[in-house]
Protein backbone atom coordinates (compact mmCIF):
# COMPACT_ATOMS: atom_id res chain seq x y z
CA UNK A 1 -114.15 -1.78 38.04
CA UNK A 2 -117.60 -1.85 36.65
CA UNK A 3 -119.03 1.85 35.41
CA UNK A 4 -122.80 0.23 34.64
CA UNK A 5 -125.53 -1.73 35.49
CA UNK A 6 -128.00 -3.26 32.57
CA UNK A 7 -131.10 -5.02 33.22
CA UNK A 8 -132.67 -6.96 30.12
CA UNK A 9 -136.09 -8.65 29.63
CA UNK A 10 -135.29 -10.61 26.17
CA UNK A 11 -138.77 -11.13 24.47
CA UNK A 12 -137.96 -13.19 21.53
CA UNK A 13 -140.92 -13.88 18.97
CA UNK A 14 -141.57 -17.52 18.45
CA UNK A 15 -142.13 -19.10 14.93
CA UNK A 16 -145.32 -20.86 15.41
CA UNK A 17 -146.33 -19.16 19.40
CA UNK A 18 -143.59 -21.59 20.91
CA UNK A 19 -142.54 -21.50 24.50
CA UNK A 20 -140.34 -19.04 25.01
CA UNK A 21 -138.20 -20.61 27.96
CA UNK A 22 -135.86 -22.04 26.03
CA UNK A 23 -134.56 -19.20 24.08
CA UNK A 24 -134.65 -17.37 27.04
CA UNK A 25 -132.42 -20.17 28.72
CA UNK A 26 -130.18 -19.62 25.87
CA UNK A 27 -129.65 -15.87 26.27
CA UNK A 28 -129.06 -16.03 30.06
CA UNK A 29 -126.62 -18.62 29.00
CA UNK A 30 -124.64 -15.77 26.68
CA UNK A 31 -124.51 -13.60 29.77
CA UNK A 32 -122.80 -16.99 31.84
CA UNK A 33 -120.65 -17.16 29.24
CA UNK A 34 -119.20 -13.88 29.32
CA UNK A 35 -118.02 -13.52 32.46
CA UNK A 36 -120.05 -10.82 33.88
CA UNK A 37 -121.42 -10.74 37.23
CA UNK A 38 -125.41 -11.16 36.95
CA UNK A 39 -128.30 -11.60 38.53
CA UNK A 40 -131.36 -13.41 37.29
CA UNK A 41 -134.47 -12.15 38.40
CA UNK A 42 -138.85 -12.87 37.91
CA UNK A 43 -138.64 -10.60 35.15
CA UNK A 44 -135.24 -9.50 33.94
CA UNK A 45 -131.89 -10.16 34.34
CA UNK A 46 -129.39 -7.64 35.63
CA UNK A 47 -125.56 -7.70 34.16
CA UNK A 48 -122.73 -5.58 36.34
CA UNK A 49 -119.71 -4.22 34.29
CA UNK A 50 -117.92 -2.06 31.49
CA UNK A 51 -120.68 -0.34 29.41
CA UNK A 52 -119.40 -1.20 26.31
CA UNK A 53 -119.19 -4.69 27.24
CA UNK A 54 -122.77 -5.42 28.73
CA UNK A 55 -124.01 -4.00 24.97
CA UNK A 56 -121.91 -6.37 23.05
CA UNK A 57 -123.59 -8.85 25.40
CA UNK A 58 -127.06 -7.78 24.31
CA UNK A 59 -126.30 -7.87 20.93
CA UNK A 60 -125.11 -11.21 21.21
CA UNK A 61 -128.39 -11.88 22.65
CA UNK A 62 -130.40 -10.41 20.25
CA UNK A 63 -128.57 -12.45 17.41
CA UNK A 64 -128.81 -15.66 19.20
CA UNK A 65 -132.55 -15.20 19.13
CA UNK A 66 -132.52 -14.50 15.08
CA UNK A 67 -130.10 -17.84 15.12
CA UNK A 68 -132.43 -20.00 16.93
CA UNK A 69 -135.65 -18.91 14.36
CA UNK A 70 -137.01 -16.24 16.03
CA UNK A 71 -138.03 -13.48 13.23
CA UNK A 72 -137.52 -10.49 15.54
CA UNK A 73 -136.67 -9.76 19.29
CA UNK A 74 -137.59 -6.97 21.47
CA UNK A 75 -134.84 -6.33 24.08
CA UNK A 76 -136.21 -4.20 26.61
CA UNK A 77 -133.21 -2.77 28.43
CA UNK A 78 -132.59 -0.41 31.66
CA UNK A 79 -128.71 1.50 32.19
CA UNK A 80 -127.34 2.69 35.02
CA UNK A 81 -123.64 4.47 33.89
CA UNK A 82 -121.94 5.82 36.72
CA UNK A 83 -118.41 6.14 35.85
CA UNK A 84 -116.60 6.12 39.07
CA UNK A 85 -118.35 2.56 39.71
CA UNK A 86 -121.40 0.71 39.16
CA UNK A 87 -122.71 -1.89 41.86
CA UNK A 88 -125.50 -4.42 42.51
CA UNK A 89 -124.53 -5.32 45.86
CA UNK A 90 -124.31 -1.50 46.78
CA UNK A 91 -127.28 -0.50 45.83
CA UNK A 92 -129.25 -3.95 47.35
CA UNK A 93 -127.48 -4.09 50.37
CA UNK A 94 -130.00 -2.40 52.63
CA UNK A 95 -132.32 -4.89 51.45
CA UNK A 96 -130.60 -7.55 52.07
């Protein structure tokens, strides 16, 4: 069962003021990769699962980033822990 929630705006800094797109492409692409239920949203993507996990995920991220040419990344990141269960749907669903 999933204990956390983490929502991530990647803002990797481009070489020579490149769009950004594509590394951002490539990060969302890590979190399809894993697994892990997400959402992608306007401004951040939201991951659903074990804690531990979701950060290995953003450090995966972060590295891609340095990989691709990118001198530094700021990972702006939100957590919600909640150890008897963590879930998007739930807390959407009245919206919905």
């Amino acid at each position: 069962m999933a204990n956390a929630l983490l929502s991530i705006q990647i803002i990797p800094k481009t070489k020579n003021g490149e769009n950004v797109i594509p590394y951002v492409d490539e990060a969302i692409s890590i979190i399809e990769r894993s697994g892990v239920k997400y959402q992608v949203n306007p401004l951040e993507t939201t991951m659903e699962g074990d804690l531990t996990e979701l950060f290995a995920i953003v450090e995966k991220m972060n590295q891609r980033m340095i990989e691709l040419g990118s001198p530094n990344v700021i990972s702006q990141i939100k957590v919600l822990y909640q150890p008897n269960g963590a879930s998007m749907d739930q807390l959407t669903e009245k919206y919905r």
